[in-house]
PDB file of N, CA and C in Angstrom:
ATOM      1  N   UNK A   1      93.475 -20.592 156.373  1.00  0.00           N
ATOM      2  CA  UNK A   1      94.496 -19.615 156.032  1.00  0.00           C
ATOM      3  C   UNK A   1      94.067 -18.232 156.513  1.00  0.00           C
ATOM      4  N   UNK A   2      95.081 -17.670 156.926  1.00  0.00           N
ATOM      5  CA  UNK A   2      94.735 -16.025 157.330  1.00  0.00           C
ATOM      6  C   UNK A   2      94.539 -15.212 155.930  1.00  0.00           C
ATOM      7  N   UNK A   3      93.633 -14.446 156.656  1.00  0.00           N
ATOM      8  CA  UNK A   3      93.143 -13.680 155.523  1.00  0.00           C
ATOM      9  C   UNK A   3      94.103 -12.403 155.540  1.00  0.00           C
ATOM     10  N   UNK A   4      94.480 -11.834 154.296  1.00  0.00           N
ATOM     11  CA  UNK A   4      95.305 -10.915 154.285  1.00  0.00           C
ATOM     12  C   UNK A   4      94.842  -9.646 153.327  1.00  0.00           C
ATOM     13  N   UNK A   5      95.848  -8.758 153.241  1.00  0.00           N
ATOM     14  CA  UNK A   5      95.621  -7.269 152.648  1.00  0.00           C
ATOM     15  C   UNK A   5      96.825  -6.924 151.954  1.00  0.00           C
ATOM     16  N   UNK A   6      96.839  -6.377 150.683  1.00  0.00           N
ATOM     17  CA  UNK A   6      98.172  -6.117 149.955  1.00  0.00           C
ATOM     18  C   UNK A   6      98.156  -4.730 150.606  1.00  0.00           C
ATOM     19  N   UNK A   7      98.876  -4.079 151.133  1.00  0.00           N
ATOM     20  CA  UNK A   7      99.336  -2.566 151.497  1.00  0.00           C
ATOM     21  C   UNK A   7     101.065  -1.872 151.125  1.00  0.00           C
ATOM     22  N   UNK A   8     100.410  -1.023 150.137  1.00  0.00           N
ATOM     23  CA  UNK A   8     102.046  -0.472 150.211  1.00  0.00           C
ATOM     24  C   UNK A   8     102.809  -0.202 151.118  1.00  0.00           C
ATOM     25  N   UNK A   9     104.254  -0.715 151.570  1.00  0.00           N
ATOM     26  CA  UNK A   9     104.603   0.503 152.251  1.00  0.00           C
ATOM     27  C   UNK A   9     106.221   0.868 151.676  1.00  0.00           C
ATOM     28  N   UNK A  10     106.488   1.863 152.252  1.00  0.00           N
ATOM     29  CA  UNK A  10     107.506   2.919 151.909  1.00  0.00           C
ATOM     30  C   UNK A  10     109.010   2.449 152.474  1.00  0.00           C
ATOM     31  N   UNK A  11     109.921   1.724 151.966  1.00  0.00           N
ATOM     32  CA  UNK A  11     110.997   1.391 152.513  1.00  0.00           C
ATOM     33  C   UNK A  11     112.241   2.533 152.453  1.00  0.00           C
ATOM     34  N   UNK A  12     113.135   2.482 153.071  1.00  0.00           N
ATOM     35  CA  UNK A  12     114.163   3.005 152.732  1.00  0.00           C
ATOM     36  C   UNK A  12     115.320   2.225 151.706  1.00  0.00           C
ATOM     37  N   UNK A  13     115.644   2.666 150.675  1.00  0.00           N
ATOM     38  CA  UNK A  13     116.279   1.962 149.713  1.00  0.00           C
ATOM     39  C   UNK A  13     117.256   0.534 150.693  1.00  0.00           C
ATOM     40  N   UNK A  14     118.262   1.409 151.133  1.00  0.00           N
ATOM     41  CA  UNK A  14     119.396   1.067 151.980  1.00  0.00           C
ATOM     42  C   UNK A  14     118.728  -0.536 152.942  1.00  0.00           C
ATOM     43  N   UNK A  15     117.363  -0.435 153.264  1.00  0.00           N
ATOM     44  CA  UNK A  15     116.858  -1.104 154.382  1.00  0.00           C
ATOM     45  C   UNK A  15     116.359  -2.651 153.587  1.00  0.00           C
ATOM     46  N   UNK A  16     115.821  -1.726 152.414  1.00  0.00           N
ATOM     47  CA  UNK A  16     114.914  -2.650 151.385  1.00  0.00           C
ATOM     48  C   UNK A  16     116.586  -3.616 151.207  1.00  0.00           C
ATOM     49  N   UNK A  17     117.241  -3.210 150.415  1.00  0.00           N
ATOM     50  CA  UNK A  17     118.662  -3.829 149.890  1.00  0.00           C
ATOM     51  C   UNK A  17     119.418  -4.704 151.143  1.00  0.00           C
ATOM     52  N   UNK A  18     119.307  -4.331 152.522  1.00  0.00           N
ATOM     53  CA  UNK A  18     120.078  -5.266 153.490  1.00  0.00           C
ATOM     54  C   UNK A  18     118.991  -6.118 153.939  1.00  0.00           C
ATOM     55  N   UNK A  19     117.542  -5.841 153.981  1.00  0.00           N
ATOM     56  CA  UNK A  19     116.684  -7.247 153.966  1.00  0.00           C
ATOM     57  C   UNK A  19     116.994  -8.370 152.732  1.00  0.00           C
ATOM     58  N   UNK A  20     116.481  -7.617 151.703  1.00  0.00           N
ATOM     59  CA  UNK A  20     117.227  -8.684 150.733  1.00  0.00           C
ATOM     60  C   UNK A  20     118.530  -9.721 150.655  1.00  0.00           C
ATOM     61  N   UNK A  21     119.558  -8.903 151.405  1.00  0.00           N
ATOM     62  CA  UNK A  21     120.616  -9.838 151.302  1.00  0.00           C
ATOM     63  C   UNK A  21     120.854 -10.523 152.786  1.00  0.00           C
ATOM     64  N   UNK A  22     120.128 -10.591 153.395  1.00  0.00           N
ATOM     65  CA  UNK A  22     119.771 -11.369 154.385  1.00  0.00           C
ATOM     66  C   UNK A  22     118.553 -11.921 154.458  1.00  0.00           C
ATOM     67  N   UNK A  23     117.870 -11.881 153.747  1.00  0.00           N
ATOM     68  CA  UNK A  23     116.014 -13.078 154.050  1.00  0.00           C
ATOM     69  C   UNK A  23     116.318 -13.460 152.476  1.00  0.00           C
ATOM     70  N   UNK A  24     116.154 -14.922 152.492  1.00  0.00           N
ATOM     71  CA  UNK A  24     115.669 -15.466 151.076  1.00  0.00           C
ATOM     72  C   UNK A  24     114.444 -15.256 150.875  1.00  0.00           C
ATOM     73  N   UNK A  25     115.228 -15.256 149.382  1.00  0.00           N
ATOM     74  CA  UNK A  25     114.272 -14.648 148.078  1.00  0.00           C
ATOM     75  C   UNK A  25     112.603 -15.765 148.339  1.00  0.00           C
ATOM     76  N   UNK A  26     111.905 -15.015 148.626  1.00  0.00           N
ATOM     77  CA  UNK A  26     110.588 -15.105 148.197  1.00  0.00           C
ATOM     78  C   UNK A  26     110.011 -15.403 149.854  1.00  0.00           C
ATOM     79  N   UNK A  27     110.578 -14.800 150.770  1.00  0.00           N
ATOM     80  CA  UNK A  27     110.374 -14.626 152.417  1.00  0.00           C
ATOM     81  C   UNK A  27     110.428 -13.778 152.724  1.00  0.00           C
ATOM     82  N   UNK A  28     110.741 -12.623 151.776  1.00  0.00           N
ATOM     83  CA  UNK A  28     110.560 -11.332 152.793  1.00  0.00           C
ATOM     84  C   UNK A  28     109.014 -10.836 153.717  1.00  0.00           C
ATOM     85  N   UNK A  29     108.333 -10.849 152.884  1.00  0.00           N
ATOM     86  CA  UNK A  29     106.624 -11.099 153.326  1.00  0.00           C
ATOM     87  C   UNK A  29     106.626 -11.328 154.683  1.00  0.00           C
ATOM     88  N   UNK A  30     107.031 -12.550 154.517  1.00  0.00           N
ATOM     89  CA  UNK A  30     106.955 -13.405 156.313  1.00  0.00           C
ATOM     90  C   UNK A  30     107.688 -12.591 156.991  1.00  0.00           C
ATOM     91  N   UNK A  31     109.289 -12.491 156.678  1.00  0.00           N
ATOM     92  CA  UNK A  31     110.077 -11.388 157.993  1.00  0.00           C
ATOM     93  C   UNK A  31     109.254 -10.632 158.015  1.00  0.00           C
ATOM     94  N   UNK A  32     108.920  -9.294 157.697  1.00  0.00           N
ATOM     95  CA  UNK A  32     108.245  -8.392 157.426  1.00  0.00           C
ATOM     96  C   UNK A  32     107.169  -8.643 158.325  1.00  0.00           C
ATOM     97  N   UNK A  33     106.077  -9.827 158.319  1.00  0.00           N
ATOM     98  CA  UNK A  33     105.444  -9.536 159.019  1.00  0.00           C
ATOM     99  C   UNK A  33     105.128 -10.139 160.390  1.00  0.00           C
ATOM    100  N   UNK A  34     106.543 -11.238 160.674  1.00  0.00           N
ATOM    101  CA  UNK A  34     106.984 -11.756 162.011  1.00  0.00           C
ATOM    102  C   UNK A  34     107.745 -10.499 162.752  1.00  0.00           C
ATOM    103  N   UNK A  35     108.430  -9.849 161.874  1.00  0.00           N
ATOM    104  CA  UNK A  35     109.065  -8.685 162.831  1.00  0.00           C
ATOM    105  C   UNK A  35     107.889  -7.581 163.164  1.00  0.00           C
ATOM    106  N   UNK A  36     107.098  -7.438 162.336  1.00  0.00           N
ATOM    107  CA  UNK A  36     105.630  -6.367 162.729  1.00  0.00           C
ATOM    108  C   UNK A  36     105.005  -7.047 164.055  1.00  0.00           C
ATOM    109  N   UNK A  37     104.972  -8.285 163.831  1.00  0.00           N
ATOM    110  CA  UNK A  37     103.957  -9.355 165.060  1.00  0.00           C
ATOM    111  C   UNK A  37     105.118  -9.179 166.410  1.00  0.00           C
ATOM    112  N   UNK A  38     106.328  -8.959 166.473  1.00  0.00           N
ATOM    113  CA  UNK A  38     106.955  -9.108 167.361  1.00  0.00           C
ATOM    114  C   UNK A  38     107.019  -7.638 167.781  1.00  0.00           C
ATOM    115  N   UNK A  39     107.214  -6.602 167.270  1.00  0.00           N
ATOM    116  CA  UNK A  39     107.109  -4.989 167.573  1.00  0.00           C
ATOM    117  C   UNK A  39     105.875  -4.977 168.337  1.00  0.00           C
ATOM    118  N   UNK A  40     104.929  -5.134 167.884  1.00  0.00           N
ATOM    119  CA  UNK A  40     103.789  -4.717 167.830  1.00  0.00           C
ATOM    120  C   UNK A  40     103.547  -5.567 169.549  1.00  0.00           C
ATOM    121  N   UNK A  41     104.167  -6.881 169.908  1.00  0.00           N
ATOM    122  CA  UNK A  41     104.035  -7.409 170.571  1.00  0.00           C
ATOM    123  C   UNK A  41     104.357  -6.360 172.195  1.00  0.00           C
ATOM    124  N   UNK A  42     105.790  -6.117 171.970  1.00  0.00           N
ATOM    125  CA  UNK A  42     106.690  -5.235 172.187  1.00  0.00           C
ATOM    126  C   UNK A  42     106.046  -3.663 172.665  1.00  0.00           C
ATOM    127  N   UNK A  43     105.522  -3.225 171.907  1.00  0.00           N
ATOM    128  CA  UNK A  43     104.777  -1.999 172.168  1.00  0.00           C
ATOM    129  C   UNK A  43     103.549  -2.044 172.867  1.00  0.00           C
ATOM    130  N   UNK A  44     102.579  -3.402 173.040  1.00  0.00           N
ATOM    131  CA  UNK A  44     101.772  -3.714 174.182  1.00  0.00           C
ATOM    132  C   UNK A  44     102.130  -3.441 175.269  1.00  0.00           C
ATOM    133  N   UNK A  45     103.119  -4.006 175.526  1.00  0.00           N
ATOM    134  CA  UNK A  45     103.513  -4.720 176.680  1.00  0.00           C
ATOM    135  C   UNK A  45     104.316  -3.485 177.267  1.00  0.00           C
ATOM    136  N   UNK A  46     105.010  -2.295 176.545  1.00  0.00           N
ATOM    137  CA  UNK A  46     105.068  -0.973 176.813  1.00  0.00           C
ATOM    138  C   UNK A  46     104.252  -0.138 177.138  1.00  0.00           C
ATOM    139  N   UNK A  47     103.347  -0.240 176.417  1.00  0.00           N
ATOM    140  CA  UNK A  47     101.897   0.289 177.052  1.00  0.00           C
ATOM    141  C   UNK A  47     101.078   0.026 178.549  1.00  0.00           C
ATOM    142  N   UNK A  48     101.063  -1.339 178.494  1.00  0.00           N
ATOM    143  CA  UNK A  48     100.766  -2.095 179.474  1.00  0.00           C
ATOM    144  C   UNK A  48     101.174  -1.369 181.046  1.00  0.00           C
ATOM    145  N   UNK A  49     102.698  -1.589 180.517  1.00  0.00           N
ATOM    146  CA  UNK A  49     103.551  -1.143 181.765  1.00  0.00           C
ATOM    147  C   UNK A  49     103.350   0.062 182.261  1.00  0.00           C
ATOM    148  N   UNK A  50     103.456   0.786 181.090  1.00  0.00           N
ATOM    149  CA  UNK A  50     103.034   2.737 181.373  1.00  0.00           C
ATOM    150  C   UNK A  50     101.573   2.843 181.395  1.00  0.00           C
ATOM    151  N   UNK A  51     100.716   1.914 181.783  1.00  0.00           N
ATOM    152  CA  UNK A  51      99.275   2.421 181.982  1.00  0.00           C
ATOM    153  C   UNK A  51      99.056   2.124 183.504  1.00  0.00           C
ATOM    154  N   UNK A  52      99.818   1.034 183.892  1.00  0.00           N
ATOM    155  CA  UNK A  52      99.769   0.826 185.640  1.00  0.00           C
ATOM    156  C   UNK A  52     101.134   1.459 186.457  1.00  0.00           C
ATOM    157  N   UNK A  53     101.600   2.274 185.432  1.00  0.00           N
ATOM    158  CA  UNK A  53     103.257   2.962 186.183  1.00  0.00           C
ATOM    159  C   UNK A  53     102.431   3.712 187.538  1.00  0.00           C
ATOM    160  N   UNK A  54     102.755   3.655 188.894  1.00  0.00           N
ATOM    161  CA  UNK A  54     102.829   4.698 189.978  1.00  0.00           C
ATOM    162  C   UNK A  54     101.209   3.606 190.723  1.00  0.00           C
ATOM    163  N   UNK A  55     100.779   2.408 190.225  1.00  0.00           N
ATOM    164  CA  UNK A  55      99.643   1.693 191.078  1.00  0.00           C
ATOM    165  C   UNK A  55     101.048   1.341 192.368  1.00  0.00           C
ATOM    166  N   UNK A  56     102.141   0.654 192.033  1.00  0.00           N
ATOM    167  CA  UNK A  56     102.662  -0.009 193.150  1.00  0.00           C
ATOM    168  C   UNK A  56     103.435   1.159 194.201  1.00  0.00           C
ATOM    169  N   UNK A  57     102.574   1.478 195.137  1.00  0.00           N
ATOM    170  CA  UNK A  57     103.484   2.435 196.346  1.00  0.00           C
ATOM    171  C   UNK A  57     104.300   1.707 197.245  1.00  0.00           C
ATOM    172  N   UNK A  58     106.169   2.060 197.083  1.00  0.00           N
ATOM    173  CA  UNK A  58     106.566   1.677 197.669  1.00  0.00           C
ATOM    174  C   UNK A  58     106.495   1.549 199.223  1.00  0.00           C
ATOM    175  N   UNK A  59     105.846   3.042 199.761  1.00  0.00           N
ATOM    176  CA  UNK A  59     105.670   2.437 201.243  1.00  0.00           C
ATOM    177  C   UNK A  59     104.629   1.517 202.094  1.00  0.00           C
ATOM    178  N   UNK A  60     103.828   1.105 200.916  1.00  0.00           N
ATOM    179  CA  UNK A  60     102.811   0.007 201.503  1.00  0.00           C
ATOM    180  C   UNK A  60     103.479  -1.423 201.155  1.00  0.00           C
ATOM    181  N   UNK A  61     104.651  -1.645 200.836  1.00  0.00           N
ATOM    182  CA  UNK A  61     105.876  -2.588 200.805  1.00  0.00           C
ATOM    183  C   UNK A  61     107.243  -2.510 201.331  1.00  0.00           C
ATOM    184  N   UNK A  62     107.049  -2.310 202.184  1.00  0.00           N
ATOM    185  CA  UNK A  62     108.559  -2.091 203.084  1.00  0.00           C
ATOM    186  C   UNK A  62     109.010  -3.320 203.509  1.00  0.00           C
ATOM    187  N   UNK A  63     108.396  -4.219 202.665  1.00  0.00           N
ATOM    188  CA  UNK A  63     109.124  -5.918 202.920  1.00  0.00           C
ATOM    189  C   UNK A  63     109.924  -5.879 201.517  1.00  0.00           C
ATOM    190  N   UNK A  64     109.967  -4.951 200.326  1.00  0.00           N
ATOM    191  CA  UNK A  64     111.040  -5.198 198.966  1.00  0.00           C
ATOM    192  C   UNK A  64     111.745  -3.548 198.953  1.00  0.00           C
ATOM    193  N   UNK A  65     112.026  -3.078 200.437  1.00  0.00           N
ATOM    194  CA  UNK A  65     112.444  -1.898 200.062  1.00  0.00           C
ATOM    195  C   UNK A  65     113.933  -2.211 199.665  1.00  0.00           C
ATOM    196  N   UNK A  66     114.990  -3.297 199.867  1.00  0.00           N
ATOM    197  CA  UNK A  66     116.035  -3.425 199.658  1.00  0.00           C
ATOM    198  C   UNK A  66     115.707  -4.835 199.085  1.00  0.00           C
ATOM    199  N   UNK A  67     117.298  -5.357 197.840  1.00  0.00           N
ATOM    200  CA  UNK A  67     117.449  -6.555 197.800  1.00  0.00           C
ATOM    201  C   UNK A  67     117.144  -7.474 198.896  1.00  0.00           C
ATOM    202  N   UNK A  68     118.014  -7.433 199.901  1.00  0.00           N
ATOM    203  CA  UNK A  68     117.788  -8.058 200.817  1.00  0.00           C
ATOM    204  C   UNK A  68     116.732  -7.961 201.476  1.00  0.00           C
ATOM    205  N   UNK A  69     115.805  -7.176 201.330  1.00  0.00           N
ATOM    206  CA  UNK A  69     114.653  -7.488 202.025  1.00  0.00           C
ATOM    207  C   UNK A  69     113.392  -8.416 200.961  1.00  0.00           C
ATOM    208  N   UNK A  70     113.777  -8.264 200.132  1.00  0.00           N
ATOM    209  CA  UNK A  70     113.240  -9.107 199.022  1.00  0.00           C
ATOM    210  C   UNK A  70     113.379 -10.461 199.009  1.00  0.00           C
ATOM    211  N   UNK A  71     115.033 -10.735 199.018  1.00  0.00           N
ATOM    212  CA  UNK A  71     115.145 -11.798 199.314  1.00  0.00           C
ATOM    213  C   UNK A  71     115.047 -12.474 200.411  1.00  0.00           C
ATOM    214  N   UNK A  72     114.780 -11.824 201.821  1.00  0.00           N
ATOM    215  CA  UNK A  72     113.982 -12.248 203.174  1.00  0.00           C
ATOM    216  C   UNK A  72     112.762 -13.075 202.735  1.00  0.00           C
ATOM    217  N   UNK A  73     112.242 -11.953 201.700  1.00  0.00           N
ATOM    218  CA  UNK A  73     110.463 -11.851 201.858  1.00  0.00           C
ATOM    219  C   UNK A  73     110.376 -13.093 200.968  1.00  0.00           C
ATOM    220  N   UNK A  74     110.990 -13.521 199.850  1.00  0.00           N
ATOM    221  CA  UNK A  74     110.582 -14.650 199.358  1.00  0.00           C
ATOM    222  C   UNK A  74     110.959 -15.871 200.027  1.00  0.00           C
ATOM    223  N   UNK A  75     112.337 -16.150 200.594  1.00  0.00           N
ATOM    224  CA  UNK A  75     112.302 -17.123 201.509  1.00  0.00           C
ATOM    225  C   UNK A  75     111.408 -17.577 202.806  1.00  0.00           C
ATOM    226  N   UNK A  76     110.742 -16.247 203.157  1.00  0.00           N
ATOM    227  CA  UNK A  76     110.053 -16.885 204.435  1.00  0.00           C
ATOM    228  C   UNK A  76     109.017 -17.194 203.454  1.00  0.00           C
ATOM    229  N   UNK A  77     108.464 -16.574 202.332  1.00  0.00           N
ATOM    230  CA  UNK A  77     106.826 -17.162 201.581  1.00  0.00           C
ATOM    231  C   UNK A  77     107.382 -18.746 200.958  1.00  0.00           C
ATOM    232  N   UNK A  78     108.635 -18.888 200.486  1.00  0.00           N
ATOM    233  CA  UNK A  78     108.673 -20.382 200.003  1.00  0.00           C
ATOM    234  C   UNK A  78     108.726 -21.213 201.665  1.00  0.00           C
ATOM    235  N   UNK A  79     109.552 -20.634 202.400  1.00  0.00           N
ATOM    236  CA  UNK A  79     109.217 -21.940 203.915  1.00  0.00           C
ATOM    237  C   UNK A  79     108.103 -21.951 204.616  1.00  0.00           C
ATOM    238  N   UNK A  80     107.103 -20.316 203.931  1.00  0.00           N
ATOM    239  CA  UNK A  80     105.840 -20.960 204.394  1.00  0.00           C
ATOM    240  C   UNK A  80     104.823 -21.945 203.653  1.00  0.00           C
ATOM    241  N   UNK A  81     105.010 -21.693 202.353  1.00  0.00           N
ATOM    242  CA  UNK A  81     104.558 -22.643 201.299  1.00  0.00           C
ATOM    243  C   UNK A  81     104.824 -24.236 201.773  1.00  0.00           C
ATOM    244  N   UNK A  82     106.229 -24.230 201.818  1.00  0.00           N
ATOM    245  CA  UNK A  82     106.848 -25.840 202.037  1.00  0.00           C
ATOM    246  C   UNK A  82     106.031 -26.292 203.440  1.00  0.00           C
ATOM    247  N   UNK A  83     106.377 -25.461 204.119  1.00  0.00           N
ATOM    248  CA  UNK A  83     105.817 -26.315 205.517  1.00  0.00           C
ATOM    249  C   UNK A  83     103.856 -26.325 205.172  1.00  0.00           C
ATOM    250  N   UNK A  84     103.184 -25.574 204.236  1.00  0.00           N
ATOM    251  CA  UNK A  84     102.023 -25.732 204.159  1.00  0.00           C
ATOM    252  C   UNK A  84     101.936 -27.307 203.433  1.00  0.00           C
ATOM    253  N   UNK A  85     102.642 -27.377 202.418  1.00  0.00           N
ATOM    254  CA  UNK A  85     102.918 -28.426 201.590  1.00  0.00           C
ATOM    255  C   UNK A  85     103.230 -29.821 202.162  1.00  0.00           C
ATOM    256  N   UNK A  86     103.882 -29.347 203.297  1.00  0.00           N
ATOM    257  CA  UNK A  86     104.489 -30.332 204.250  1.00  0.00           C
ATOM    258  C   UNK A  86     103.419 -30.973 205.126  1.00  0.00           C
ATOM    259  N   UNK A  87     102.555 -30.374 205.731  1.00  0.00           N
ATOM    260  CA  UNK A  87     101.178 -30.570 206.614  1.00  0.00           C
ATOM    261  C   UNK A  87     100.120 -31.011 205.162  1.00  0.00           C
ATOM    262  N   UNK A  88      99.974 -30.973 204.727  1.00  0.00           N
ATOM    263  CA  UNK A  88      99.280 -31.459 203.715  1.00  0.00           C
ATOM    264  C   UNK A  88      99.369 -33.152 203.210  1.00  0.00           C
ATOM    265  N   UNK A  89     100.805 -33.063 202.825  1.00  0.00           N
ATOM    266  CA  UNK A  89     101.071 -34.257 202.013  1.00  0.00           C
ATOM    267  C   UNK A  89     102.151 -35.385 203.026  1.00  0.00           C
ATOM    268  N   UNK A  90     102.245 -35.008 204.061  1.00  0.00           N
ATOM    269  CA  UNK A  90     103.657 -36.121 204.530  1.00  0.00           C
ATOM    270  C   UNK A  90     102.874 -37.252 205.887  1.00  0.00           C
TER     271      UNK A  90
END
């Protein structure tokens, strides 16, 4: 079992009262702390993003400067894949 911590926290009346009438009685705990595990998830992965923002320079990729060049660039890497796949296994 996970080990846990009783911690107060501070609801807003209004917030406390529409959890209640949406999570059964004796689950709030769990929402509470599946929606913390999912925020929290959420705000990584925000972080994440804004800690490598400005590594990818677009002009050392002028193969995804347009949709369509994107979608060039992955079709020739899957028909080069296949035909690698192809010399391999046929």
């Amino acid at each position: 079992m996970e080990k846990t911590k009783l911690t107060p926290i501070r609801f807003p009346t209004d917030l406390l009262n529409e959890l209640d009438k949406y999570v059964a009685e004796g689950n709030r705990s769990k929402f509470v702390i599946e929606a913390t595990r999912k925020e929290l998830h959420r705000a990584k992965q925000r972080k994440a993003v804004q800690e490598v923002a400005g590594v990818f320079n677009q002009k050392d990729y002028p193969e995804l400067n347009t949709a369509e060049d994107t979608a060039n660039w992955v079709r020739n890497l899957r028909e080069e894949s296949e035909a690698i796949r192809r010399e391999l296994f046929e």
